[in-house]
Protein backbone atom coordinates (compact mmCIF):
# COMPACT_ATOMS: atom_id res chain seq x y z
CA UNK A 1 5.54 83.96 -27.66
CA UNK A 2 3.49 84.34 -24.39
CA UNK A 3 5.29 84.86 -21.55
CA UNK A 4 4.86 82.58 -18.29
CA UNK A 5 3.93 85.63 -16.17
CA UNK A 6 1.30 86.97 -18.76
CA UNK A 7 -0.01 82.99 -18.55
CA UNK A 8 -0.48 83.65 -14.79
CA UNK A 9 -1.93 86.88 -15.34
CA UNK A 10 -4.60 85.28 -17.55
CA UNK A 11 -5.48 82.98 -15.06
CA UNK A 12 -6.33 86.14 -12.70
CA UNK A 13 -8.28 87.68 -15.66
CA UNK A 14 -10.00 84.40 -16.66
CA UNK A 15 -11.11 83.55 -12.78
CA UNK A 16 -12.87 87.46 -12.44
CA UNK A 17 -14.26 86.93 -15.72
CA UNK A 18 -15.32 83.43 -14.90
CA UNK A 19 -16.93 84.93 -11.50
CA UNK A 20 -18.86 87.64 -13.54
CA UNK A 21 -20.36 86.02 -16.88
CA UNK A 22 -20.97 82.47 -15.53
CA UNK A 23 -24.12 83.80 -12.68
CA UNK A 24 -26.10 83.33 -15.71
CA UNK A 25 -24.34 80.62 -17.84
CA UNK A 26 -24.39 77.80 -14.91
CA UNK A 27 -28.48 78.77 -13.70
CA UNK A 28 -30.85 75.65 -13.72
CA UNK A 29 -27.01 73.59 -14.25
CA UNK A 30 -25.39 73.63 -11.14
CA UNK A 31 -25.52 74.89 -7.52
CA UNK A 32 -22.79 77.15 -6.21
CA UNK A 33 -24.41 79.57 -4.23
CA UNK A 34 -22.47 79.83 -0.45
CA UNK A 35 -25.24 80.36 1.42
CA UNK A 36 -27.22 77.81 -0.18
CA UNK A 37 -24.07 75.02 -0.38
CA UNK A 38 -23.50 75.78 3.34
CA UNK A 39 -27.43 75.08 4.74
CA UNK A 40 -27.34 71.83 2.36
CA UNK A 41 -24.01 70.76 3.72
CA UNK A 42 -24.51 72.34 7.76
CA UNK A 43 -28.24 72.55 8.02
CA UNK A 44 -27.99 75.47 10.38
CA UNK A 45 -31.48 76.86 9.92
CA UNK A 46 -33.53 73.45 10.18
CA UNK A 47 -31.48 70.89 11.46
CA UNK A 48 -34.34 68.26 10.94
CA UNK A 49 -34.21 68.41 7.01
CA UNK A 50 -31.56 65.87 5.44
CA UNK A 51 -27.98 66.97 4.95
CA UNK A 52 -26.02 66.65 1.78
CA UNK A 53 -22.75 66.89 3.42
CA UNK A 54 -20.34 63.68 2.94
CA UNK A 55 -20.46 62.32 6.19
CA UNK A 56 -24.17 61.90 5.78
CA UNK A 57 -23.75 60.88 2.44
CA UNK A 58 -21.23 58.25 3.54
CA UNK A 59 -23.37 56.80 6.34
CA UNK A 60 -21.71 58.62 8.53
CA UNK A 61 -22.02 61.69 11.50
CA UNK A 62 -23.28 64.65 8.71
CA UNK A 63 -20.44 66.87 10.53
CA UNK A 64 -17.91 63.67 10.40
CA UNK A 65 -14.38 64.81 10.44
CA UNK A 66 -12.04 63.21 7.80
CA UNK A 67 -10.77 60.78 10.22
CA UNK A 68 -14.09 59.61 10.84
CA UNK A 69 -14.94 59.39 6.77
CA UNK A 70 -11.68 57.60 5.93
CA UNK A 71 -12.17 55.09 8.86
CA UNK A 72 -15.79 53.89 7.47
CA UNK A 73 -15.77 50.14 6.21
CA UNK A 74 -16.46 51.46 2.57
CA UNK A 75 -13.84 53.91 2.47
CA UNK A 76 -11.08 51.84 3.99
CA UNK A 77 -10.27 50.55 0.02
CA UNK A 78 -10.13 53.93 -0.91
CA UNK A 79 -8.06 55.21 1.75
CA UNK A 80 -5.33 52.13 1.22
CA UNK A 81 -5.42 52.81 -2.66
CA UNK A 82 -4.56 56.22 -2.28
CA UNK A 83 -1.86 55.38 0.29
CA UNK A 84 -0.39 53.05 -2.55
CA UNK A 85 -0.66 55.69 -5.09
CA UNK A 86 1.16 58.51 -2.32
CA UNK A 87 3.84 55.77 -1.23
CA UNK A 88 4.75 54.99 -4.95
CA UNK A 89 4.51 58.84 -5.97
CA UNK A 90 7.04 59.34 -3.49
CA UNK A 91 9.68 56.36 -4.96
CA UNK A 92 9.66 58.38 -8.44
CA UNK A 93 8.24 62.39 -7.68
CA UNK A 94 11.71 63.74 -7.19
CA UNK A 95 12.33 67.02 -5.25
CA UNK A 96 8.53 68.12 -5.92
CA UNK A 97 6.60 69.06 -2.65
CA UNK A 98 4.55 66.78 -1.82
CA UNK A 99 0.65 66.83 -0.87
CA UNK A 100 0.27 66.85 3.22
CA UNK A 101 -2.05 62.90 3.32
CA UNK A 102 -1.82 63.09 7.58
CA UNK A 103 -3.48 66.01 6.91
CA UNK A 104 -5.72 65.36 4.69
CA UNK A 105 -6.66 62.18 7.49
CA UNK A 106 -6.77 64.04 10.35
CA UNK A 107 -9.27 64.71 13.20
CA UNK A 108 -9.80 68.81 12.64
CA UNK A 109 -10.20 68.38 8.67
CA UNK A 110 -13.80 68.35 7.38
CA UNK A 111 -14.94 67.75 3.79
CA UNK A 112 -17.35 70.90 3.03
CA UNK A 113 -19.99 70.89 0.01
CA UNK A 114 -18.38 73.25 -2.32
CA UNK A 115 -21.00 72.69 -5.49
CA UNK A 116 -23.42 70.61 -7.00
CA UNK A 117 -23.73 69.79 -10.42
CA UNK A 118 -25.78 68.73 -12.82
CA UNK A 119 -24.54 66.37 -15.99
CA UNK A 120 -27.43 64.49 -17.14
CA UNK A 121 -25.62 65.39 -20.47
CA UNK A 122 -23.88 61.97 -19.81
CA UNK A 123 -27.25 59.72 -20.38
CA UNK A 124 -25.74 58.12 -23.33
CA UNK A 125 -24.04 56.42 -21.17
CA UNK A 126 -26.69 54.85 -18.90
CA UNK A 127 -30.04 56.23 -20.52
CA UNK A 128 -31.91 54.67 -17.91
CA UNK A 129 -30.55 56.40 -14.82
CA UNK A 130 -30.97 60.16 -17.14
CA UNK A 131 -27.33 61.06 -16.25
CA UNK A 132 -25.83 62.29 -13.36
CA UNK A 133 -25.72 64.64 -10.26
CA UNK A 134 -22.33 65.12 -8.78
CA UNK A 135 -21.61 66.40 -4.89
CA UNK A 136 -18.28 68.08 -5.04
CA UNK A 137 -16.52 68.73 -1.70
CA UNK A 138 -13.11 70.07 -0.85
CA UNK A 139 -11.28 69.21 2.38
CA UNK A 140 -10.52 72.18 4.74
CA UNK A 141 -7.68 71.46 7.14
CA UNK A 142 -8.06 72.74 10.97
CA UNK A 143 -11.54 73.56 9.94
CA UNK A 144 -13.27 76.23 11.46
CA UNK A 145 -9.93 77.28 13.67
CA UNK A 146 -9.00 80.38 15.02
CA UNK A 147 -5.43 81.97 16.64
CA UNK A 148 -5.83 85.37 17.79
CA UNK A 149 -8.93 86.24 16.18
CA UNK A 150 -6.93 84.89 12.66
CA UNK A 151 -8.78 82.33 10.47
CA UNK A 152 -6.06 79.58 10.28
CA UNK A 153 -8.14 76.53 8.01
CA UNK A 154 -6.88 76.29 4.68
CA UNK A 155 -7.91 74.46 1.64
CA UNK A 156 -6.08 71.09 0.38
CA UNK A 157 -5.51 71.32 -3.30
CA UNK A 158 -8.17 68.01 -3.45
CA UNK A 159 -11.54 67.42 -4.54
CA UNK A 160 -13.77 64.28 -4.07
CA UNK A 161 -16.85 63.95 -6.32
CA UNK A 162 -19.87 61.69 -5.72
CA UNK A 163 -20.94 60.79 -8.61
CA UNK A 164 -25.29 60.02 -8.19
CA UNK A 165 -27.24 58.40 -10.90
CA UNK A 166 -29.86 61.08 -11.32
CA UNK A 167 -32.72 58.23 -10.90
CA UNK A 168 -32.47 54.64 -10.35
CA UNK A 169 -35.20 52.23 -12.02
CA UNK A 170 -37.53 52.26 -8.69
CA UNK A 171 -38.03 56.00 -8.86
CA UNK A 172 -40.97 57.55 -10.05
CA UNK A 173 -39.72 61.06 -11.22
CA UNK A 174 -38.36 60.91 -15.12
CA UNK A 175 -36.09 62.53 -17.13
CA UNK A 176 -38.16 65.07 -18.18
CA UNK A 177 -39.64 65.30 -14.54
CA UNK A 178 -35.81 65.78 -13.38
CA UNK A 179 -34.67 68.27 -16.17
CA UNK A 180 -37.51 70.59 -15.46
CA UNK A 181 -36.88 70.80 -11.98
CA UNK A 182 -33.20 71.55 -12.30
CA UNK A 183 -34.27 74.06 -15.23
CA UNK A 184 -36.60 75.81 -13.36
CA UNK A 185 -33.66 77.01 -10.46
CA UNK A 186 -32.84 80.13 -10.52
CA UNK A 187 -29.87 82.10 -7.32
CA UNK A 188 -33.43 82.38 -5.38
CA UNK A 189 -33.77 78.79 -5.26
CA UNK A 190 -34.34 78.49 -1.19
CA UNK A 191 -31.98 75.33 -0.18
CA UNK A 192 -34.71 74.10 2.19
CA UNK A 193 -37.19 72.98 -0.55
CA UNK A 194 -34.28 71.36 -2.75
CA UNK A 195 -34.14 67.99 -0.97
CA UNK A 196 -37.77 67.93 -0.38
CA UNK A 197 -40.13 66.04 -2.47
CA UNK A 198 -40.53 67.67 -5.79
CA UNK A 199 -37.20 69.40 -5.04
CA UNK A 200 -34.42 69.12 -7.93
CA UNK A 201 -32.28 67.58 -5.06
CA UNK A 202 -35.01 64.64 -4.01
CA UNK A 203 -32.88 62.18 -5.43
CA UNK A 204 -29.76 63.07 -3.91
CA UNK A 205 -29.21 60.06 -1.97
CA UNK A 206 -27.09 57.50 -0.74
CA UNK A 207 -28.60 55.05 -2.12
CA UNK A 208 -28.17 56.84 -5.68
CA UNK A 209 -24.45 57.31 -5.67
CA UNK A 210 -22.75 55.08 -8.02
CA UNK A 211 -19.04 56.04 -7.48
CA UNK A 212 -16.65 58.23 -6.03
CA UNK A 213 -13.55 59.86 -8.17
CA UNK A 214 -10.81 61.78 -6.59
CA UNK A 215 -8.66 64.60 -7.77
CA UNK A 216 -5.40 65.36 -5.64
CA UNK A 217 -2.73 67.64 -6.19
CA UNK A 218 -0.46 65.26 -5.58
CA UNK A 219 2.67 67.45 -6.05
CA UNK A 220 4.07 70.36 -6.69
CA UNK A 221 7.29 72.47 -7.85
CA UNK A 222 6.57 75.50 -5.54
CA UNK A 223 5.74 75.83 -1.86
CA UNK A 224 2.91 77.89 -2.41
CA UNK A 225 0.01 76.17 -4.61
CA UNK A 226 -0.74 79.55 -5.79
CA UNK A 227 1.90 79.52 -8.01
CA UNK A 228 0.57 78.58 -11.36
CA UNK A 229 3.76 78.95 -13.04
CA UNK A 230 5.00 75.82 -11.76
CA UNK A 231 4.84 72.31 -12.67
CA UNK A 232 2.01 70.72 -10.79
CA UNK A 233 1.12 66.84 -10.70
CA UNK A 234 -2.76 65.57 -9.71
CA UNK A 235 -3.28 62.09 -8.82
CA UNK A 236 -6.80 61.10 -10.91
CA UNK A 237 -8.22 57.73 -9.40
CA UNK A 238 -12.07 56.08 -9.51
CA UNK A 239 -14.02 54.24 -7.29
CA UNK A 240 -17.21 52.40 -8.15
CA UNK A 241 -19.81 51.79 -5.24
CA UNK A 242 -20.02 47.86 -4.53
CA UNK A 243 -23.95 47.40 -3.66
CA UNK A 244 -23.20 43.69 -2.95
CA UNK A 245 -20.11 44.61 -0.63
CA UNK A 246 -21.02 47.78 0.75
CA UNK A 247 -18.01 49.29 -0.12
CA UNK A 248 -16.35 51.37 -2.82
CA UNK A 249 -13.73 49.44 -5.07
CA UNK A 250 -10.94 50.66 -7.37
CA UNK A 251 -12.32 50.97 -11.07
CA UNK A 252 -11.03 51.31 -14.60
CA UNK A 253 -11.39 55.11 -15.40
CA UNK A 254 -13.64 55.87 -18.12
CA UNK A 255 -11.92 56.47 -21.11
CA UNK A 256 -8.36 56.95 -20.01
CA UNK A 257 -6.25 55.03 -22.03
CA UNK A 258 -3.25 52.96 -20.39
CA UNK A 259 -0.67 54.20 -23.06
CA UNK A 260 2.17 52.49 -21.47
CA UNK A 261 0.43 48.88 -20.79
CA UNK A 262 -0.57 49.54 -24.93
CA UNK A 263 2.87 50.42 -26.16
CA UNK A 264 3.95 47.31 -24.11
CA UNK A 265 1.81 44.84 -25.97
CA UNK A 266 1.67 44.86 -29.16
CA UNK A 267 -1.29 42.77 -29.45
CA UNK A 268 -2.88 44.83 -27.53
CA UNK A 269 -2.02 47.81 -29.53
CA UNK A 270 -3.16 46.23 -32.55
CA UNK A 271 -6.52 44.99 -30.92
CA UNK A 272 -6.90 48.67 -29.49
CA UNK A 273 -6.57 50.42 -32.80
CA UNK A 274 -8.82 47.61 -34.76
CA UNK A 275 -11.34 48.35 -32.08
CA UNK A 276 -10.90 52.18 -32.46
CA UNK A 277 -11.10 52.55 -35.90
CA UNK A 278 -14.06 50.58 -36.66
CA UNK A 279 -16.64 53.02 -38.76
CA UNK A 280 -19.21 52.80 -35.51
CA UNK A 281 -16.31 53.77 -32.52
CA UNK A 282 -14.89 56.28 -34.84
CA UNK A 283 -17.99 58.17 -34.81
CA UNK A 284 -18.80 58.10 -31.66
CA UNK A 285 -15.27 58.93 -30.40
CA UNK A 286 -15.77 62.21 -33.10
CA UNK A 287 -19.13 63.06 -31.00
CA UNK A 288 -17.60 62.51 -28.10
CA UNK A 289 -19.31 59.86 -26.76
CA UNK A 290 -17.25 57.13 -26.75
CA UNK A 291 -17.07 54.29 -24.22
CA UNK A 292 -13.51 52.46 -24.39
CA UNK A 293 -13.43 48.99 -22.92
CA UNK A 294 -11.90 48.81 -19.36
CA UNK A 295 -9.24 46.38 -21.07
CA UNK A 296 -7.78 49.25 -22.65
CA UNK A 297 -7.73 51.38 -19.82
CA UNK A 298 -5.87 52.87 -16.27
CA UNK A 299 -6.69 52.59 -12.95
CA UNK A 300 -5.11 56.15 -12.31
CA UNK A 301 -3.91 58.82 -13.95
CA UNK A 302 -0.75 60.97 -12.77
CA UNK A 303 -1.94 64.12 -14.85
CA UNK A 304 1.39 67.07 -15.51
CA UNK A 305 0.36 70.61 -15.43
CA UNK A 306 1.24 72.84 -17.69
CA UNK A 307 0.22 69.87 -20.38
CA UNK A 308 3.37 69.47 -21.81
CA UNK A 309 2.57 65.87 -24.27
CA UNK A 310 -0.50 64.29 -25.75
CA UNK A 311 -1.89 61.32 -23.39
CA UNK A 312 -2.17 59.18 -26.44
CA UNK A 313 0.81 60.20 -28.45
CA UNK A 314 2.89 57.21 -30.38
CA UNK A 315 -0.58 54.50 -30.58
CA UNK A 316 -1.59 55.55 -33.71
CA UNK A 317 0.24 56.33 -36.81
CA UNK A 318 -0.70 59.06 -39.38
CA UNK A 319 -1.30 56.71 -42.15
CA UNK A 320 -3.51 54.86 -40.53
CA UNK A 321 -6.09 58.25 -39.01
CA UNK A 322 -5.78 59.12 -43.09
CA UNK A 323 -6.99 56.02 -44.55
CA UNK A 324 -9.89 56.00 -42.12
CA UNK A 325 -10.97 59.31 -42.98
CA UNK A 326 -10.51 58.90 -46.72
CA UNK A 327 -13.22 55.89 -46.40
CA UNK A 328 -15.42 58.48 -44.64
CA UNK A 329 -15.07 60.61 -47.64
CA UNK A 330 -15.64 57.74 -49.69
CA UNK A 331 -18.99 57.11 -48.08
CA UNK A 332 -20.18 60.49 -47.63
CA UNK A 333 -20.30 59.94 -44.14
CA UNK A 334 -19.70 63.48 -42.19
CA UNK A 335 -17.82 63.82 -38.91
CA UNK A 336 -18.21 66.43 -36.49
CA UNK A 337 -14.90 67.41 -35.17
CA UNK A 338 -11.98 65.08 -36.57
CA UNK A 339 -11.20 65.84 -40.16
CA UNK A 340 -7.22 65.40 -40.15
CA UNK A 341 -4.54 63.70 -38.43
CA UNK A 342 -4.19 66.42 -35.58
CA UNK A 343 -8.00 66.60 -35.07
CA UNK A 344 -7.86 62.82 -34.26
CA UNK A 345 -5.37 63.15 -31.97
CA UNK A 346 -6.59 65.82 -30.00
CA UNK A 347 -10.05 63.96 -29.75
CA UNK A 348 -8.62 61.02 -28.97
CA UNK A 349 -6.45 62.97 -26.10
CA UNK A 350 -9.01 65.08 -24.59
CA UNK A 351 -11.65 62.49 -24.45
CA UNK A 352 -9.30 60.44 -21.39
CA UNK A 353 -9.30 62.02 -17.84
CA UNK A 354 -6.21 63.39 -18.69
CA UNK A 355 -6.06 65.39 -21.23
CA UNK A 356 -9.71 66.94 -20.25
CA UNK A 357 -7.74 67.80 -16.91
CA UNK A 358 -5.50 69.56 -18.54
CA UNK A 359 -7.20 72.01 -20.21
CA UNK A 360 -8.22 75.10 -19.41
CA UNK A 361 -8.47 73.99 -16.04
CA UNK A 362 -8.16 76.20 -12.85
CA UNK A 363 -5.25 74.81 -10.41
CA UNK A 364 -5.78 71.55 -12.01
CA UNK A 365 -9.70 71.50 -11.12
CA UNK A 366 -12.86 72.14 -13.30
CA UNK A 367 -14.95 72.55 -10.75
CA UNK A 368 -12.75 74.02 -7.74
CA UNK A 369 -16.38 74.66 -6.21
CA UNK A 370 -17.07 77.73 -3.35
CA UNK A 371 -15.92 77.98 -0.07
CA UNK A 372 -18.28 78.76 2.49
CA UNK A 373 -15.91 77.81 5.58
CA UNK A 374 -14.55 81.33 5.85
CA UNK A 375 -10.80 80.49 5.28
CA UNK A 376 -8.86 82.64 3.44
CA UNK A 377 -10.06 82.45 -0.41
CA UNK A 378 -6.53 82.15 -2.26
CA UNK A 379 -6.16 82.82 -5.53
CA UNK A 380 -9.00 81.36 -7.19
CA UNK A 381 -11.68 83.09 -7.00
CA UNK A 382 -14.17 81.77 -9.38
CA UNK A 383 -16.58 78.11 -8.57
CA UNK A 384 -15.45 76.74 -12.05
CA UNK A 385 -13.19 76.87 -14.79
CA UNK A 386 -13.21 78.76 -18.47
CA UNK A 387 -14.06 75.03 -19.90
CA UNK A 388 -16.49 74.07 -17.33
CA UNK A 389 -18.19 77.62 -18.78
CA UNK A 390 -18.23 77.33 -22.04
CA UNK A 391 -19.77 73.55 -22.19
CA UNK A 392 -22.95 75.23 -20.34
CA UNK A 393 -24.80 76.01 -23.29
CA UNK A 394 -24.71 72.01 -24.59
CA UNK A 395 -25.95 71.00 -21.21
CA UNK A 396 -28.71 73.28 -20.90
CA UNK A 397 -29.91 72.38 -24.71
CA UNK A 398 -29.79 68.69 -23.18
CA UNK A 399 -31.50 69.14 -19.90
CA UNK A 400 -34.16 71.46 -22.81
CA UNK A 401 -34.73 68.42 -24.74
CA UNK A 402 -35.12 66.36 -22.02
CA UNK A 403 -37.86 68.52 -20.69
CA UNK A 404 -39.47 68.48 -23.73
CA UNK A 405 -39.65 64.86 -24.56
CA UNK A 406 -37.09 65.48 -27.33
CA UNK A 407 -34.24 63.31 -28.04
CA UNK A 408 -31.21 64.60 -27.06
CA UNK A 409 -27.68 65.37 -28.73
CA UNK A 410 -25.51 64.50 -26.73
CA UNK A 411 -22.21 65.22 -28.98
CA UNK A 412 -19.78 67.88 -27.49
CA UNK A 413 -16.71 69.89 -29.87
CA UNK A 414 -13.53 69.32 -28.59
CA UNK A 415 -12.65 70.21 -24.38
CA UNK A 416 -10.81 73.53 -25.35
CA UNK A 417 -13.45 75.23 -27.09
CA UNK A 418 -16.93 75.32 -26.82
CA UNK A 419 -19.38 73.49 -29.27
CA UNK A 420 -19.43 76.35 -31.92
CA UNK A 421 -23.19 75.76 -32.89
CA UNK A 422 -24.50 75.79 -29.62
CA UNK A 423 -22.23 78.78 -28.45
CA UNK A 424 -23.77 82.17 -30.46
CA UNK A 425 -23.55 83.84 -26.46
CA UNK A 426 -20.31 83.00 -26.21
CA UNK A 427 -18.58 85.07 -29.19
CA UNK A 428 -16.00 87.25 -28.49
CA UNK A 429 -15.79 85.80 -24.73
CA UNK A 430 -12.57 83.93 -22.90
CA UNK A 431 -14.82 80.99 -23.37
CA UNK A 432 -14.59 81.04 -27.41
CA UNK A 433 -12.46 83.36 -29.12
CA UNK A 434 -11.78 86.45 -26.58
CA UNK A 435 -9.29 87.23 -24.35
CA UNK A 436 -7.34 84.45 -23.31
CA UNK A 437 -9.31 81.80 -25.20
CA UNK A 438 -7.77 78.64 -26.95
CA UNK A 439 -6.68 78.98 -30.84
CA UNK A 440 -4.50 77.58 -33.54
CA UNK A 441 -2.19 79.26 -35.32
CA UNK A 442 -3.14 77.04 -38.70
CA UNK A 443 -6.66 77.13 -38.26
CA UNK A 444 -6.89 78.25 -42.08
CA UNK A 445 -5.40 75.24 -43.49
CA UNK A 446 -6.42 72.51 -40.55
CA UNK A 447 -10.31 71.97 -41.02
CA UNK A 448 -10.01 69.97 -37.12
CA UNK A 449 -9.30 73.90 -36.07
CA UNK A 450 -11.29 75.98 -38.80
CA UNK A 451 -12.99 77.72 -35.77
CA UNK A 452 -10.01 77.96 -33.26
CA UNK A 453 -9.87 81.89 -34.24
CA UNK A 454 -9.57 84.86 -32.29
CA UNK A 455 -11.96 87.85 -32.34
CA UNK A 456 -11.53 91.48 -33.08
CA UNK A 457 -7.58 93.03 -32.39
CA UNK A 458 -6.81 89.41 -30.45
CA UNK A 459 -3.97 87.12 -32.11
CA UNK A 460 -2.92 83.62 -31.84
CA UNK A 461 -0.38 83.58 -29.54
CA UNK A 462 2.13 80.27 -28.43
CA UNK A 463 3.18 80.04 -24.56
CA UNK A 464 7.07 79.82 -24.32
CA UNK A 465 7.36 75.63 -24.10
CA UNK A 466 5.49 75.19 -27.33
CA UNK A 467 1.89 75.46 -25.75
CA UNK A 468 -0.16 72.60 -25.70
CA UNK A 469 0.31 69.11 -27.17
CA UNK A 470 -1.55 70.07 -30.31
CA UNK A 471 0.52 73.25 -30.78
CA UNK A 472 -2.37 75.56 -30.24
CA UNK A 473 -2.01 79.00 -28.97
CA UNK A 474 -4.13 81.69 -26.59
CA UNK A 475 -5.95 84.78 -27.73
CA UNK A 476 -3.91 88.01 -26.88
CA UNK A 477 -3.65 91.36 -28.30
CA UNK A 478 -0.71 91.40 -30.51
């Protein structure tokens, strides 16, 4: 078994090797150059040109403080949702330390632009508007503060994403107008021409955004949030943009399955798995492309790191997963990634917020994003995670297509590997079967995990705890 101090030792490795292979993986997909993130968000060289930063974003000052962000009209339903959420954390969270909230509202804490990224991979879901473009920012607390010459900001384990449609109906730019211009970026992209007309960033707009989901470490075992060897909760919530109100309301979250309010009702249960297991949801929830009906879903998510249980465990029984793929047989119909019981309940987990969240994330984050500010750095070091890596090569293929005039694929392999026919770069890499990379141990007789091997002198190892919820290991030498 894997020891809990080698786990945190692969994090190190994984965040130096995320920094040093992923320059090239993440060109043309997403923008996490400092310099470039801090002239987008600060506009220090030509104040005139629009800022990206969320103040100006929000409809507010572009160097708004927190305070000033949280106190807008359209925010105030966020701000008193999360309050609930923190004040009912609190009831139940134990002897857990608890994330700092007057911090995170007060008057020297600014949001900073810590990436920008790219996921018109998600058109299936609203061809019309060709995906997405999500601002990620990261709240620094005393920003910008010094005490004897000593940087003293510091990071809040938090992220807040605003989530653009990459066009709306009235624009004239189109897919394959968008993909080329995010395709043809490359690290010496200048950040002055990216908001400008023609510029991959023209459409980065208030008027585009079309929610706003947030990502809090909500609590956590250990004083120091370094410490990944302790039990970390996030608090997961969504907010959809109210054109008619002007304001941003709590939402469903897409795909993430109320377990409790299904195990409650058996009705609903039974309604849920009819639904589910009907030939056409089946195969898109094997592609990954799913769309569950908000009936069947959460308003938040408390997500537990290390994953210690399966997100959907106890809806479904065995029997049931069988029979459905024995009519697949039947028909000769051919799924992608679920071909036994454990396949379908991996997909079926890693497809909610959730159980994405939980793997092979970075301090709970897939996109941590770069820090400009000038705070201390803390431990992670790298703009992304070892899964937000390896799904780079199925999002450049889509933005290629797009370009092109082709009709995209828009399936994706399960969240702990990458997409095996889209990844020949990848081999032999933390992202796919190196050092450190995701595995299961009975990958010969599972055809869900045929793949989930390990390359050259590299074994399948379990963490002490029994690993994750589908029993898979990590890739170490033996």
């Amino acid at each position: 078994m894997i020891s809990s101090a080698r786990l945190v030792m692969a994090f190190a490795l994984l965040a130096a090797s995320g920094a040093a292979q992923g320059a090239s993986l993440e060109r043309g997909l997403a923008i996490d150059d400092p310099q470039q993130l801090r002239e987008l968000d600060l506009r220090e060289k030509l104040p005139g040109e629009r800022s990206l930063s969320l103040g100006a974003m929000l409809g507010a000052a572009s160097n708004a403080s927190s305070a000033d962000i949280f106190s807008l009209p359209s925010m105030k339903p966020l701000r008193a949702a999360l309050d609930r959420e923190f004040d009912d954390y609190a009831k139940r969270g134990g002897a857990l330390v608890m994330f700092d909230r007057e911090t995170l509202y007060a008057n020297d804490t600014r949001f900073i632009l810590a990436g920008i990224v790219n996921r018109m991979d998600r058109a299936y879901k609203a061809p019309e508007t060709c995906g997405e473009i999500r601002l990620i920012y990261r709240p620094i607390a005393r920003y910008g503060q010094r005490a004897k010459g000593v940087v003293v900001s510091s990071r809040l384990p938090m992220t807040v994403n605003v989530v653009l449609n990459a066009r709306n109906p009235n624009d004239a730019s189109s897919c394959a107008d968008i993909a080329r211009r995010w395709l043809a970026l490359d690290e010496k992209s200048a950040a002055t021409g990216l908001t400008a007309k023609g510029g991959a960033l023209e459409f980065a707009l208030p008027d585009h955004i079309a929610r706003v989901e947030t990502n809090i470490q909500i609590a956590h075992a250990s004083a120091n949030p370094n410490d990944f060897d302790a039990r970390a909760d996030y608090l997961m919530k969504v907010f959809d943009f109210d054109a008619a109100l002007r304001s941003f309301t709590e939402s469903a979250m897409e795909n993430q399955i109320d377990r409790d309010r299904i195990l409650a009702d058996p009705a609903l249960a039974n309604d849920f798995r009819q639904w589910l297991l009907a030939p056409g949801n089946f195969t898109a929830l094997d592609r990954g492309v799913i769309l569950i009906p908000d009936k069947y879903l959460a308003k938040r998510a408390i997500v537990t790191t290390p994953a210690a249980a399966s997100n959907t465990q106890g809806i479904f029984e065995d029997r049931e997963i069988v029979e459905t793929l024995a009519k697949f047989v039947a028909k000769n119909a051919e799924l992608q990634n679920i071909k036994s019981t454990a396949g379908f309940e991996q997909r079926l987990n890693d497809v909610t917020c959730a159980g994405c969240h939980q793997t092979r994330a970075v301090g709970g984050f897939h996109f941590p994003g770069i820090d400009w500010s000038g705070d201390a750095p803390g431990f992670v070091v790298t703009p992304a995670s070892p899964h937000f890596f390896g799904d780079q090569p199925r999002r450049r293929d889509i933005l290629t297509s797009f370009r092109d005039g082709q009709p995209p694929d828009f399936s994706r392999g399960f969240s702990a590997r990458p997409q095996a026919r889209r990844s020949d770069g990848l081999q032999g890499t933390t992202y796919l079967d190196g050092w450190g990379a995701h595995c299961y141990a009975g990958a010969q007789t599972d055809k869900s995990f045929s793949l989930w091997t390990c390359a050259g002198n590299l074994a399948c190892q379990m963490p002490q705890g029994g690993g994750t919820p589908i029993g898979a290991g990590l890739c170490f030498p033996e």
